[in-house]
PDB file of N, CA and C in Angstrom:
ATOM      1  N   UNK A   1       0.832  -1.177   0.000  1.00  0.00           N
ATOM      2  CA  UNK A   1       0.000   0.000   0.000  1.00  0.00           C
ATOM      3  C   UNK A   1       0.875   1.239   0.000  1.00  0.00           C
ATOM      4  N   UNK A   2       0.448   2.164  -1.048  1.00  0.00           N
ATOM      5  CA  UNK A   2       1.187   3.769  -1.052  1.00  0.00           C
ATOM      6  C   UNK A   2       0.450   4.385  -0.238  1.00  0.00           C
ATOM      7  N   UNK A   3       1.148   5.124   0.905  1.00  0.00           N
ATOM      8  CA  UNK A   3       0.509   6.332   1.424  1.00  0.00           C
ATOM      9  C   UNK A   3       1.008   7.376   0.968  1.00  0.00           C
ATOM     10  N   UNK A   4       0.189   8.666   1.289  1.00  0.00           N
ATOM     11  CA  UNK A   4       0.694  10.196   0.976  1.00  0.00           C
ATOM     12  C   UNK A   4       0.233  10.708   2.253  1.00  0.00           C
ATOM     13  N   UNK A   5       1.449  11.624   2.610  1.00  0.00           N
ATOM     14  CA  UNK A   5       1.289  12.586   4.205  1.00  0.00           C
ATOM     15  C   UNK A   5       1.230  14.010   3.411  1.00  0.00           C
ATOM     16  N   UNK A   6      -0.158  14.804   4.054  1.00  0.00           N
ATOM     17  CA  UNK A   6      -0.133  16.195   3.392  1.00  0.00           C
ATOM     18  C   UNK A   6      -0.072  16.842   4.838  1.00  0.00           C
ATOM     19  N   UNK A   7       0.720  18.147   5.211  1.00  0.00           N
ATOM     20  CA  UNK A   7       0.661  19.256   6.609  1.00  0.00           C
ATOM     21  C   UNK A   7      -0.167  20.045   6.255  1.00  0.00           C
ATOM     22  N   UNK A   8      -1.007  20.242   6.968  1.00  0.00           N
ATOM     23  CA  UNK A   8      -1.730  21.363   6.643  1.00  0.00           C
ATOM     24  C   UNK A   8      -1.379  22.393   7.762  1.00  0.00           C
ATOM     25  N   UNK A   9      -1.159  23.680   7.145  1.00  0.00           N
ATOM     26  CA  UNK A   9      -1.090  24.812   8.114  1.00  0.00           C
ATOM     27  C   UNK A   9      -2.168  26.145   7.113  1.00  0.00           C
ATOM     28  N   UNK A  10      -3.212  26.528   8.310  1.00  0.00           N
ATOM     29  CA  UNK A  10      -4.449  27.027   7.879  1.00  0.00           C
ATOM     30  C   UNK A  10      -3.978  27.081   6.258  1.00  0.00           C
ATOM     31  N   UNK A  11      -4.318  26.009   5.287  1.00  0.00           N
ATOM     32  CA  UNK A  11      -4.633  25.772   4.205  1.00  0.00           C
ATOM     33  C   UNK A  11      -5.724  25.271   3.860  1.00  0.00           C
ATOM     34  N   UNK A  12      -6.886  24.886   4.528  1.00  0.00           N
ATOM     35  CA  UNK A  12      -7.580  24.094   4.397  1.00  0.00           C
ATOM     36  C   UNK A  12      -8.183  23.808   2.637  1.00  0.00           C
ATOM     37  N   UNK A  13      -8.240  24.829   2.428  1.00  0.00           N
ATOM     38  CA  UNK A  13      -9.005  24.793   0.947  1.00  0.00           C
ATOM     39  C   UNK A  13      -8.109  24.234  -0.182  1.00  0.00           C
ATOM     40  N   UNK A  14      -6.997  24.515   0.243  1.00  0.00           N
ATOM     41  CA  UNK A  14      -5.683  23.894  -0.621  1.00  0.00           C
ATOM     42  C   UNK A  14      -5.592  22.320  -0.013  1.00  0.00           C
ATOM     43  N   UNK A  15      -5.682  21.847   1.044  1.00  0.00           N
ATOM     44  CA  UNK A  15      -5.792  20.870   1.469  1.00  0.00           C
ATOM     45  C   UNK A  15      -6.417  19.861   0.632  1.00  0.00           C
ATOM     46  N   UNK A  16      -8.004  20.359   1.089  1.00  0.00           N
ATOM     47  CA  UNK A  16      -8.833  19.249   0.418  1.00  0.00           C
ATOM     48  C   UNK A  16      -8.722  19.215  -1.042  1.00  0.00           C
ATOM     49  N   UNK A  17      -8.166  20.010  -1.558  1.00  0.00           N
ATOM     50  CA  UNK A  17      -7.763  20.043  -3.408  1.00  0.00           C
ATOM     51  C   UNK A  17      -6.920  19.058  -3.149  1.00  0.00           C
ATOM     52  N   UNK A  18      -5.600  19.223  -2.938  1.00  0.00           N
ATOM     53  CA  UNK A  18      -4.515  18.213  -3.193  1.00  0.00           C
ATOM     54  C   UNK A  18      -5.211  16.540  -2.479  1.00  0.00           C
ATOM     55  N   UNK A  19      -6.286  16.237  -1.328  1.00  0.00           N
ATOM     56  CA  UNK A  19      -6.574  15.096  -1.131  1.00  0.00           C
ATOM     57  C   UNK A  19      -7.462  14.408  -2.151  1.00  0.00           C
ATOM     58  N   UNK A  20      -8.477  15.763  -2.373  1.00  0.00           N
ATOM     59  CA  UNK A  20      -9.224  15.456  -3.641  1.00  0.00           C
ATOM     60  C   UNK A  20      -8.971  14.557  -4.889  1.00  0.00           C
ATOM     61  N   UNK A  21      -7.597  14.995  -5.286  1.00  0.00           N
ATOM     62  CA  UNK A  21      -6.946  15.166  -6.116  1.00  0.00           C
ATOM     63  C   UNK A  21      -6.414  13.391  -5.919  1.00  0.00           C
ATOM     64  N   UNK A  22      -5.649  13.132  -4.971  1.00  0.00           N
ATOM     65  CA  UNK A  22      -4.606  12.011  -4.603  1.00  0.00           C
ATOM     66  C   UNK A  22      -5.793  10.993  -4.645  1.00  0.00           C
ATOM     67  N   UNK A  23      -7.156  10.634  -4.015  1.00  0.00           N
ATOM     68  CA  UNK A  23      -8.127  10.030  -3.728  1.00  0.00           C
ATOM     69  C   UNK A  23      -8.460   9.782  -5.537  1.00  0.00           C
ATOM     70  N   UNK A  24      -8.655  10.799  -6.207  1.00  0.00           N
ATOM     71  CA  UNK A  24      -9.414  10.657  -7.620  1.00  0.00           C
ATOM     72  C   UNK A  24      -8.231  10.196  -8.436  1.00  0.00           C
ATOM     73  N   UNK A  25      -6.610  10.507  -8.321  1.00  0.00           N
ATOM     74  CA  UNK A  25      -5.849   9.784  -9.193  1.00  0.00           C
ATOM     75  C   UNK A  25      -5.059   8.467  -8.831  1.00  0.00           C
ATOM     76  N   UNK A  26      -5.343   8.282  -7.979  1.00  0.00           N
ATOM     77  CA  UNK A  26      -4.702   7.227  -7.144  1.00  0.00           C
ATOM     78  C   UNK A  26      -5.323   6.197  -6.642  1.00  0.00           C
ATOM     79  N   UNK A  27      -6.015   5.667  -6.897  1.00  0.00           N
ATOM     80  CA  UNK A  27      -7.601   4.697  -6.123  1.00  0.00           C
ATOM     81  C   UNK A  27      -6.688   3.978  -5.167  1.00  0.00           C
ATOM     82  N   UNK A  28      -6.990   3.214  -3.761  1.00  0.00           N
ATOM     83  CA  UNK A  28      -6.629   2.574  -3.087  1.00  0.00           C
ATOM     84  C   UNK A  28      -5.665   3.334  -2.339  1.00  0.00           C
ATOM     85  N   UNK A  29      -5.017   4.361  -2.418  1.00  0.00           N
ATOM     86  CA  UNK A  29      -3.517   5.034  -1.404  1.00  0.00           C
ATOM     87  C   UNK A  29      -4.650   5.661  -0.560  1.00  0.00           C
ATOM     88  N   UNK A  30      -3.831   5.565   0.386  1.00  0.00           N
ATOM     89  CA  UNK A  30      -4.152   5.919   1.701  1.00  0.00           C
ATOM     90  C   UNK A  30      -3.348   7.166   2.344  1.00  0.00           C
ATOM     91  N   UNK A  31      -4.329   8.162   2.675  1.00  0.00           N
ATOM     92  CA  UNK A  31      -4.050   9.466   2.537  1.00  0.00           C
ATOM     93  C   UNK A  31      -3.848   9.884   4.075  1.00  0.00           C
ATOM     94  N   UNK A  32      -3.011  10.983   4.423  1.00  0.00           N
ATOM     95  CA  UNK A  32      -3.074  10.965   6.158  1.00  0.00           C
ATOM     96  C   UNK A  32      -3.102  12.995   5.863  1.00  0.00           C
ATOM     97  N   UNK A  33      -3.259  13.019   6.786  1.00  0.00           N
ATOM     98  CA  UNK A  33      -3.821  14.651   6.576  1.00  0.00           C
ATOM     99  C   UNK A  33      -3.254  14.984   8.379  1.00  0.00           C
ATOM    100  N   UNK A  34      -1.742  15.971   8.489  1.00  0.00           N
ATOM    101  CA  UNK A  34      -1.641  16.377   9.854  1.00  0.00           C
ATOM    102  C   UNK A  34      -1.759  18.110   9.796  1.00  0.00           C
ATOM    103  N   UNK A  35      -2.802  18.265  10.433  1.00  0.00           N
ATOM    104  CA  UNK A  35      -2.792  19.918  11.024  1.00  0.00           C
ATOM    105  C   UNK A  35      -1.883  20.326  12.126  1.00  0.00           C
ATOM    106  N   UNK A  36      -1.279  21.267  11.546  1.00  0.00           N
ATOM    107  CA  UNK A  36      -0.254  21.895  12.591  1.00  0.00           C
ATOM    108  C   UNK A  36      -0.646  22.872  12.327  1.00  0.00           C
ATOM    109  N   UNK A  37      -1.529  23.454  12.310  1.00  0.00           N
ATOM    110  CA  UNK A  37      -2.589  24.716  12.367  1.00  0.00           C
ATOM    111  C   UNK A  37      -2.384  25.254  14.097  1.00  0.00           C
ATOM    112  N   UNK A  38      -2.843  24.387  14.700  1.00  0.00           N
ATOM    113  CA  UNK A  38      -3.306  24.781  16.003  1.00  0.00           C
ATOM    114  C   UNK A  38      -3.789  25.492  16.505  1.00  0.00           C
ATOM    115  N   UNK A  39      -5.091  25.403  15.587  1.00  0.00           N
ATOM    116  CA  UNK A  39      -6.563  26.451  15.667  1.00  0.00           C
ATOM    117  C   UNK A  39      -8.164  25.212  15.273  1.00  0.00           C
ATOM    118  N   UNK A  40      -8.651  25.649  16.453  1.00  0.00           N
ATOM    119  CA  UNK A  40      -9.959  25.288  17.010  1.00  0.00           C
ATOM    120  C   UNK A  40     -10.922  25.344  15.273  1.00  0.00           C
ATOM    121  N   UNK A  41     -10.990  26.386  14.497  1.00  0.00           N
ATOM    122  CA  UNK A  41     -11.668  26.694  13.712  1.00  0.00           C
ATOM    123  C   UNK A  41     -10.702  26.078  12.536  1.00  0.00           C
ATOM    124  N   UNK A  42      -9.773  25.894  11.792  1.00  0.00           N
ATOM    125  CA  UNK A  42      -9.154  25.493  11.211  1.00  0.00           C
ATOM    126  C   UNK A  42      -9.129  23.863  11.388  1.00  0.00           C
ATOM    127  N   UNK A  43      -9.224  23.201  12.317  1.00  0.00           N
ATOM    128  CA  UNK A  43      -9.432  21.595  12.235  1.00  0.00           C
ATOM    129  C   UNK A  43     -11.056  21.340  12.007  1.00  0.00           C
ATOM    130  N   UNK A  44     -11.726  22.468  12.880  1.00  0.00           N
ATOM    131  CA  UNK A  44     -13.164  22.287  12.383  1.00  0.00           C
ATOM    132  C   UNK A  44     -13.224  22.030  11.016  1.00  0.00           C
ATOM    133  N   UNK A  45     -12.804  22.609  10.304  1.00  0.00           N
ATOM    134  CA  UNK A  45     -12.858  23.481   8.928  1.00  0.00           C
ATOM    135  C   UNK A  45     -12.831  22.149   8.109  1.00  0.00           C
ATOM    136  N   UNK A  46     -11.381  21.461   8.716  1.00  0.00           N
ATOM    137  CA  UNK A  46     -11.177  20.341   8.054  1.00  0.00           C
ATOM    138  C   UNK A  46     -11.431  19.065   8.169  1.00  0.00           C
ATOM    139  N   UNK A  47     -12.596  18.777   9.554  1.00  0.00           N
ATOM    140  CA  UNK A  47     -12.988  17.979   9.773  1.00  0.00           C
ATOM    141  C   UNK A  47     -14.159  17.670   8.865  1.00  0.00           C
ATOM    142  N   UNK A  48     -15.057  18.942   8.259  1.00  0.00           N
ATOM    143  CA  UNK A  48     -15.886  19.106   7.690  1.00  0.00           C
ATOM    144  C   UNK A  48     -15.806  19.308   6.292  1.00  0.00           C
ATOM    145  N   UNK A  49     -14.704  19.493   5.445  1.00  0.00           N
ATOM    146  CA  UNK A  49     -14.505  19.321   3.983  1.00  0.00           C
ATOM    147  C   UNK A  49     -13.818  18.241   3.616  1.00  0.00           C
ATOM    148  N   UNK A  50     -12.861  17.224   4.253  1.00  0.00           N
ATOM    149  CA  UNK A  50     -11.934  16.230   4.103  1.00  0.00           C
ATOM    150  C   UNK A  50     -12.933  15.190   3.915  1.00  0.00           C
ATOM    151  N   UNK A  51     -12.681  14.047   2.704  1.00  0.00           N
ATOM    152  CA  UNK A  51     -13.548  12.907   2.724  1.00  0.00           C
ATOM    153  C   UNK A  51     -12.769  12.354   3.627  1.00  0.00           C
ATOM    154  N   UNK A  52     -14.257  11.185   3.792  1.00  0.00           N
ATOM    155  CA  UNK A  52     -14.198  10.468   5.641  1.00  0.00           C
ATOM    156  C   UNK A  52     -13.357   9.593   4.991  1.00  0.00           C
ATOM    157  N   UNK A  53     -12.567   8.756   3.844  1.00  0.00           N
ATOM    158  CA  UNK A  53     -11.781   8.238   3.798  1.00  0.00           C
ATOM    159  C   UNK A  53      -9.990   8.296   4.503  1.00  0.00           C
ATOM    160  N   UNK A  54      -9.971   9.713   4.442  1.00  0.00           N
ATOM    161  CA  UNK A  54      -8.765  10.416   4.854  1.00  0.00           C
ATOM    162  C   UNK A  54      -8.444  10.606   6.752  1.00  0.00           C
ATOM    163  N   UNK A  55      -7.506  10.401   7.156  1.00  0.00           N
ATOM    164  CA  UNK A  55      -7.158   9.962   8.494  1.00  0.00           C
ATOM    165  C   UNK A  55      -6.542  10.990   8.509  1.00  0.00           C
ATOM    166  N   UNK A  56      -7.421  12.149   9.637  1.00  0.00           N
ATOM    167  CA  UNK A  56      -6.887  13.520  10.072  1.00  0.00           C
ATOM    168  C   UNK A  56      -6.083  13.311  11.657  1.00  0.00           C
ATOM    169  N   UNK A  57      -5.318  13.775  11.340  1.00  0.00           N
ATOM    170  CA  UNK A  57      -4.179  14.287  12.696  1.00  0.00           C
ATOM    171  C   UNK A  57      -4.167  15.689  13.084  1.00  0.00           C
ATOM    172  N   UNK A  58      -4.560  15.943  13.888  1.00  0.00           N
ATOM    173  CA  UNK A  58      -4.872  17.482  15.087  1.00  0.00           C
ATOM    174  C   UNK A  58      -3.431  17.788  15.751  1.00  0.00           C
ATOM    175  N   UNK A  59      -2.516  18.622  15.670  1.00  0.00           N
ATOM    176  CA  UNK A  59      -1.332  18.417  16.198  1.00  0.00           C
ATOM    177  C   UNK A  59      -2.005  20.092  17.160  1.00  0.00           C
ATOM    178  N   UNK A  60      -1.482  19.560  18.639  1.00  0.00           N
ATOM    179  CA  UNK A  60      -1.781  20.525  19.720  1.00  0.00           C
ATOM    180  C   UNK A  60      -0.668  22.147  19.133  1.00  0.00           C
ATOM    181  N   UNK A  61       0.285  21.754  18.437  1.00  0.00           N
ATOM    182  CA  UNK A  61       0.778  23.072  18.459  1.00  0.00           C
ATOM    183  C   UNK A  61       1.489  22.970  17.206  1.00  0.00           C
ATOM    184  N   UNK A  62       1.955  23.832  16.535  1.00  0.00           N
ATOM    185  CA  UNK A  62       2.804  23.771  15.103  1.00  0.00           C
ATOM    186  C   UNK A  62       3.837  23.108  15.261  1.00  0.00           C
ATOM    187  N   UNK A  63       4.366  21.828  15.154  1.00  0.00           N
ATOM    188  CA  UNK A  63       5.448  21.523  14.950  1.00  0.00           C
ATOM    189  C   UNK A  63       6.738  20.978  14.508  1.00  0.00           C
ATOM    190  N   UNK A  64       6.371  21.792  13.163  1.00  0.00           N
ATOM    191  CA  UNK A  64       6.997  22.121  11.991  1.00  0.00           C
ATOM    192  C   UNK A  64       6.929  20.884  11.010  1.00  0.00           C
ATOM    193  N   UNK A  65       6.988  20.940   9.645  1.00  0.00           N
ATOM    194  CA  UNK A  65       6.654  20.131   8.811  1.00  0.00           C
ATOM    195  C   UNK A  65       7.649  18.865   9.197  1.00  0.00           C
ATOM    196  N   UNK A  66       8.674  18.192   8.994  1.00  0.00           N
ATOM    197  CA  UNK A  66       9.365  17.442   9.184  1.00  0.00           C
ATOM    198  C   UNK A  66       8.513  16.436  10.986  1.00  0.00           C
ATOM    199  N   UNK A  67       8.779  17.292  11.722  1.00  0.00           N
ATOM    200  CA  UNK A  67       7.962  16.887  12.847  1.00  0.00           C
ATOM    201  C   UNK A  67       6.426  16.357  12.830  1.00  0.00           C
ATOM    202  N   UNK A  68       6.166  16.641  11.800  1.00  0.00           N
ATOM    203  CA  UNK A  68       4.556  16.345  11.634  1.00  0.00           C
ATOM    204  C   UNK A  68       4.562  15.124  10.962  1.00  0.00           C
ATOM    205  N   UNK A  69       5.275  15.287   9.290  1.00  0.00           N
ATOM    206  CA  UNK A  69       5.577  14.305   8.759  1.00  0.00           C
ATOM    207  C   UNK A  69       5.590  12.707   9.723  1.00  0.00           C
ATOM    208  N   UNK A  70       6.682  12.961  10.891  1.00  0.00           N
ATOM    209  CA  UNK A  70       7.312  11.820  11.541  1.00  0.00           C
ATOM    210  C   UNK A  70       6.049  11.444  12.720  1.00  0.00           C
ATOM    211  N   UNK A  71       5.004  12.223  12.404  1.00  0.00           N
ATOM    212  CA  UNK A  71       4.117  11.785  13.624  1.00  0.00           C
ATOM    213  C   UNK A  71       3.221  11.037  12.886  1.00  0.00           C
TER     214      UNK A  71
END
């Protein structure tokens, strides 16, 4: 199985494009989605546009792409 790790930092709308995107060209990869946003309204955001296929990660504070990646 291929996965793809996307960070989101308040991107949300760019987010769900690029999952959109990986889900419609890629059938079967398994997508992981980490917010290092660390905003209340910004995970909302993306709890509510992300298909329920995609496995969201809430990171309590920004910490930093590489760090997110490894979580």
């Amino acid at each position: 199985m291929i996965a793809s790790i996307v960070v989101n930092y308040f991107g949300s709308c760019l987010t769900k494009s690029a999952t959109d995107s990986l889900l419609r060209d890629r059938p079967g990869i398994e997508v992981i989605v980490i917010d290092n946003s660390a905003d209340t309204k910004e995970s909302m955001k993306l709890r509510h546009m992300l298909d329920p296929r995609i496995k969201l990660i809430i990171n309590s504070s920004n910490t930093g792409f590489g760090a997110a990646c490894n979580l």
